[in-house]
N, C-alpha and C. Protein backbone atom coordinates (compact mmCIF):
# COMPACT_ATOMS: atom_id res chain seq x y z
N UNK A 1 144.36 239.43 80.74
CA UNK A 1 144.01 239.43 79.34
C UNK A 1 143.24 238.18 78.98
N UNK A 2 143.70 236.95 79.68
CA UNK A 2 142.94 235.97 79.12
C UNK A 2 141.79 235.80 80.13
N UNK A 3 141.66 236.15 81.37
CA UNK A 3 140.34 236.41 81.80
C UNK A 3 139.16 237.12 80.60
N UNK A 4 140.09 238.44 80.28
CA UNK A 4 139.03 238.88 79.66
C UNK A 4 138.28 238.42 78.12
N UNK A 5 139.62 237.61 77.98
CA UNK A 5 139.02 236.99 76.32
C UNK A 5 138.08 235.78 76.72
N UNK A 6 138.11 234.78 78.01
CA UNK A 6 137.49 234.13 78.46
C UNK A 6 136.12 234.10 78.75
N UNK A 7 136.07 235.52 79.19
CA UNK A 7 134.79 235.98 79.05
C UNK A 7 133.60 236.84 78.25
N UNK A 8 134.68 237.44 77.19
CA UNK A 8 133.43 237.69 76.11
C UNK A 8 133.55 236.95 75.06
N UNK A 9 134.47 235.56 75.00
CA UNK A 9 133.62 234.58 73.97
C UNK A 9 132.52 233.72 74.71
N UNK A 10 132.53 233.77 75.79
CA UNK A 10 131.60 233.23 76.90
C UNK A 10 132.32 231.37 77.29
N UNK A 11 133.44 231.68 77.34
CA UNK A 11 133.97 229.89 77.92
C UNK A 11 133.92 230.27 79.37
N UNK A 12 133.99 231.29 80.47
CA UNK A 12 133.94 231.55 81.43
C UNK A 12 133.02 232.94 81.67
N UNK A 13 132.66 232.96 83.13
CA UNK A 13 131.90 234.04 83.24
C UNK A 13 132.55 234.49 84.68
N UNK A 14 132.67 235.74 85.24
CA UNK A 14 133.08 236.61 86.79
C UNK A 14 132.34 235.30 87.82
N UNK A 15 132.62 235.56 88.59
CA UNK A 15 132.00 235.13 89.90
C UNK A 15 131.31 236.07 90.14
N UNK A 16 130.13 235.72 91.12
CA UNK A 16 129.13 237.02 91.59
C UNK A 16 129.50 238.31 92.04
N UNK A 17 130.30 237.91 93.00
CA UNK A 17 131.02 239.54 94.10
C UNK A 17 132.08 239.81 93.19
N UNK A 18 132.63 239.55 92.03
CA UNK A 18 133.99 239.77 91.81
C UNK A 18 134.01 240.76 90.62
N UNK A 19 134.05 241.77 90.34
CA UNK A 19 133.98 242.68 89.09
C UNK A 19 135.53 242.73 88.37
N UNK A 20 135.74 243.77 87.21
CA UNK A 20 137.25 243.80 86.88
C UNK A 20 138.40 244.45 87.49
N UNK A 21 137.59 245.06 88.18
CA UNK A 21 138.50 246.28 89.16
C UNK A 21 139.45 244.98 90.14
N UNK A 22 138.35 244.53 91.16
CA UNK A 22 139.00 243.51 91.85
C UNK A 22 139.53 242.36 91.45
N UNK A 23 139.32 241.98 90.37
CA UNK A 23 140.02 241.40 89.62
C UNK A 23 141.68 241.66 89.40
N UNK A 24 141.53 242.64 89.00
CA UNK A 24 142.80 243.35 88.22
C UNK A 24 143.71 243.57 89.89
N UNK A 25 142.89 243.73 90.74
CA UNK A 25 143.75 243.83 91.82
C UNK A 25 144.03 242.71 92.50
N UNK A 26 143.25 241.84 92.38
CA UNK A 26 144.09 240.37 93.07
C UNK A 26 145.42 239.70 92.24
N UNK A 27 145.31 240.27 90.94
CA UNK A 27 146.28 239.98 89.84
C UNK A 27 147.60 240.98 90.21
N UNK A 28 147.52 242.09 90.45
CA UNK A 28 148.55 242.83 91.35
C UNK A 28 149.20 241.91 92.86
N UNK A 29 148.15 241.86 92.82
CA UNK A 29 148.78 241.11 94.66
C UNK A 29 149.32 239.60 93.87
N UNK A 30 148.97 239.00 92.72
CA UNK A 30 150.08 238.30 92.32
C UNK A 30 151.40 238.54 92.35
N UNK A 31 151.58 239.35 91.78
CA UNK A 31 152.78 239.92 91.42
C UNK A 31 154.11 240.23 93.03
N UNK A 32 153.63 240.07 94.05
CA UNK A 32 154.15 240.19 95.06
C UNK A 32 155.00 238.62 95.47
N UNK A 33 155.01 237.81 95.13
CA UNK A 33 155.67 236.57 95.32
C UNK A 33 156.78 236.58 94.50
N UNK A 34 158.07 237.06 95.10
CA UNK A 34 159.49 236.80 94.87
C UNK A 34 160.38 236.22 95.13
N UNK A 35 159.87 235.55 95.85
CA UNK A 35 161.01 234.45 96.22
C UNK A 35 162.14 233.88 95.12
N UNK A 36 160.76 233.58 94.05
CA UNK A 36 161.51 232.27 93.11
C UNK A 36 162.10 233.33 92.18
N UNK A 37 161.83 234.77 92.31
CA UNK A 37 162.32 235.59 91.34
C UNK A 37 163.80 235.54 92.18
N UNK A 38 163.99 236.35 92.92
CA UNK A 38 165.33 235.78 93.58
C UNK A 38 166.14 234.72 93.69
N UNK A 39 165.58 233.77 93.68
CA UNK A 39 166.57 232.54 93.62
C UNK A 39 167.03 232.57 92.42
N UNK A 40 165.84 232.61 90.97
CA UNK A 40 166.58 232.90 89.95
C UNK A 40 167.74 233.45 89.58
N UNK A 41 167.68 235.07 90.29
CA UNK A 41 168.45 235.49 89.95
C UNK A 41 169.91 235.88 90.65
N UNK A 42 169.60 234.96 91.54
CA UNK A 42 171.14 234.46 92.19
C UNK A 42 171.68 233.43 91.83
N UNK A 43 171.17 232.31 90.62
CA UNK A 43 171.48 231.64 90.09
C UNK A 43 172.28 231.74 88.36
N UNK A 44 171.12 233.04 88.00
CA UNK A 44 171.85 233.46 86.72
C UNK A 44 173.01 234.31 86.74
N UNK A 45 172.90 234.92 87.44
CA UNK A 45 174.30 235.90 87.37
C UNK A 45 175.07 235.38 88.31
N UNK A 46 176.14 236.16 88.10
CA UNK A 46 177.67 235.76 89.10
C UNK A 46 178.08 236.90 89.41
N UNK A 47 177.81 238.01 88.78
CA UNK A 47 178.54 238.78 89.47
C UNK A 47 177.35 239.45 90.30
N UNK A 48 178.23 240.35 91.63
CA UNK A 48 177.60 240.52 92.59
C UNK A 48 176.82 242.02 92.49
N UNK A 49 177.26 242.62 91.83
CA UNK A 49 176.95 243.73 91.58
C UNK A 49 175.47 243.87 90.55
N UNK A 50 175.67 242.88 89.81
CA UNK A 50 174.50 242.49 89.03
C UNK A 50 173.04 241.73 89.97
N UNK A 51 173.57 240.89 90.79
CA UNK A 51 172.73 240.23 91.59
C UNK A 51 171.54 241.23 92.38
N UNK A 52 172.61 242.08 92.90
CA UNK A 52 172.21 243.64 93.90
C UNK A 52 171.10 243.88 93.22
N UNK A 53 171.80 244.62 91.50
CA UNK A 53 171.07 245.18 90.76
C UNK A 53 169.20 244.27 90.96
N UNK A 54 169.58 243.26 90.81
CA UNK A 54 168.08 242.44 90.48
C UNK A 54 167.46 242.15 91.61
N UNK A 55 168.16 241.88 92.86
CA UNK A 55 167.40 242.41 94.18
C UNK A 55 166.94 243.32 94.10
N UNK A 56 167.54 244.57 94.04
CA UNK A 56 166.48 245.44 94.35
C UNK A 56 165.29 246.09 93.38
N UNK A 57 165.48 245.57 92.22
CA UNK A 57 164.77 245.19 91.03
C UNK A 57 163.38 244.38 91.16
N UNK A 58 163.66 243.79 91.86
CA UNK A 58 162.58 242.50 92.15
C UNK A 58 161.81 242.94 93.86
N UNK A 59 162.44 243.14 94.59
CA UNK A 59 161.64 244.19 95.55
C UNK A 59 160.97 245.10 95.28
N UNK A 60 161.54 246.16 94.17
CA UNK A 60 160.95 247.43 93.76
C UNK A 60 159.19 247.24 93.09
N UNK A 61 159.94 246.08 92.09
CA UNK A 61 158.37 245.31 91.48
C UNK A 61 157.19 244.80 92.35
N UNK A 62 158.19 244.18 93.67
CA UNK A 62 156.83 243.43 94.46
C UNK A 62 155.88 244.63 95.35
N UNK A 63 156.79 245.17 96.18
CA UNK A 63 156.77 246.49 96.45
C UNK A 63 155.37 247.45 95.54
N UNK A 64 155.71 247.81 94.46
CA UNK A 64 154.86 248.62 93.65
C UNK A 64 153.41 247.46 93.58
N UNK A 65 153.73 246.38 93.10
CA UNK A 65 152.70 245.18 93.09
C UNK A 65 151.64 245.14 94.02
N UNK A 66 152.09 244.96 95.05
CA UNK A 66 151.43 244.72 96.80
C UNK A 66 150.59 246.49 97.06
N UNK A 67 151.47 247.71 96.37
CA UNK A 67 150.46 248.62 96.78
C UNK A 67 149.89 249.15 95.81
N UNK A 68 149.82 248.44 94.74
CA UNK A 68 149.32 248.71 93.27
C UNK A 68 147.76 248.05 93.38
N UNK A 69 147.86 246.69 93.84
CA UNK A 69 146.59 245.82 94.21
C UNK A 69 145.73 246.22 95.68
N UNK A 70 146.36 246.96 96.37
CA UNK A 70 145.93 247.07 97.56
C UNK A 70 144.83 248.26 97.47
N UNK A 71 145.44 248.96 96.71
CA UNK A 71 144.57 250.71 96.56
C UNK A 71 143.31 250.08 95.45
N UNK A 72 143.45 249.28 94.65
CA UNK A 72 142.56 248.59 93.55
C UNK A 72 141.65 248.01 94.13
N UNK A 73 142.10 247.65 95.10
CA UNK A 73 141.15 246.24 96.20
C UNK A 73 139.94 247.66 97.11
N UNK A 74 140.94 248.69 97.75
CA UNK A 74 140.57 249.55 98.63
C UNK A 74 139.77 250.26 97.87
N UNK A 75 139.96 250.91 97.00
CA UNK A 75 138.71 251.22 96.03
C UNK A 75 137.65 250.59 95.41
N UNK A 76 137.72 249.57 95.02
CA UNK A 76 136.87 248.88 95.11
C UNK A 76 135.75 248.54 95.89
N UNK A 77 136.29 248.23 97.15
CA UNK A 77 135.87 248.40 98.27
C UNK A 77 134.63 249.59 98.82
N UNK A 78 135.50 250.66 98.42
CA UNK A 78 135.06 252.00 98.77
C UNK A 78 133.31 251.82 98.12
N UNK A 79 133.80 251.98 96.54
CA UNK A 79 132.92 251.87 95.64
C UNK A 79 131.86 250.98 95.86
N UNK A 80 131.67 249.55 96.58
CA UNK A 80 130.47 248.71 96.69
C UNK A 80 130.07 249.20 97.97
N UNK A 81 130.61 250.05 98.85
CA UNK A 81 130.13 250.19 100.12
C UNK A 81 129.15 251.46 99.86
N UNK A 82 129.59 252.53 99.06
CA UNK A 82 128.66 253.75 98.71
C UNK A 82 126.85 252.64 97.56
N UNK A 83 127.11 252.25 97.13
CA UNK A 83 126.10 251.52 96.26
C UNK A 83 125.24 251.06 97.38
C-alpha cells in the first residue's frame, strides 16, 4: 500500500525489471519468515493447547505466503517471457 502511494505522488518510482505483480509477490514471500512469530507466541501464551493452536496458525500463514508469492513470481515470469 505504501509502495503504491509512494509512487503516484511521485516520492518513489518501480525499478526497471520490477512491475506490481512482482512486486506484490516478493511481498508474499515476506510473509514466510516465522520464526519471530513463534517465539512470540510461545512467549504469550501458557497454555499448551493455545500455543499448538498458533503453531499451526503461523505455519498455515507462511505456508499459504511462500505459495501465494511463488505462483505471483511464476506468472509473472510466464508473462515477460511470452512479450
Amino acid at each position: 500500500m505504501f509502495a503504491l502511494l509512494a509512487v503516484k505522488t511521485g516520492i518513489a518510482r518501480l525499478p526497471q525489471d520490477v512491475n506490481w505483480r512482482s512486486l506484490l509477490g516478493y511481498a508474499c514471500l515476506a510473509g514466510i519468515g516465522f520464526t519471530m512469530s513463534l517465539f512470540i507466541a510461545m512467549l504469550a501464551f501458557e497454555d499448551t493447547a493455545i500455543v499448538a493452536a498458533a503453531k499451526r496458525g503461523i505455519i498455515a500463514g507462511s505456508l499459504f505466503a511462500g505459495i501465494a508469492g511463488a505462483v505471483l513470481l511464476r506468472m509473472n515470469r510466464s508473462l515477460r517471457d511470452v512479450n
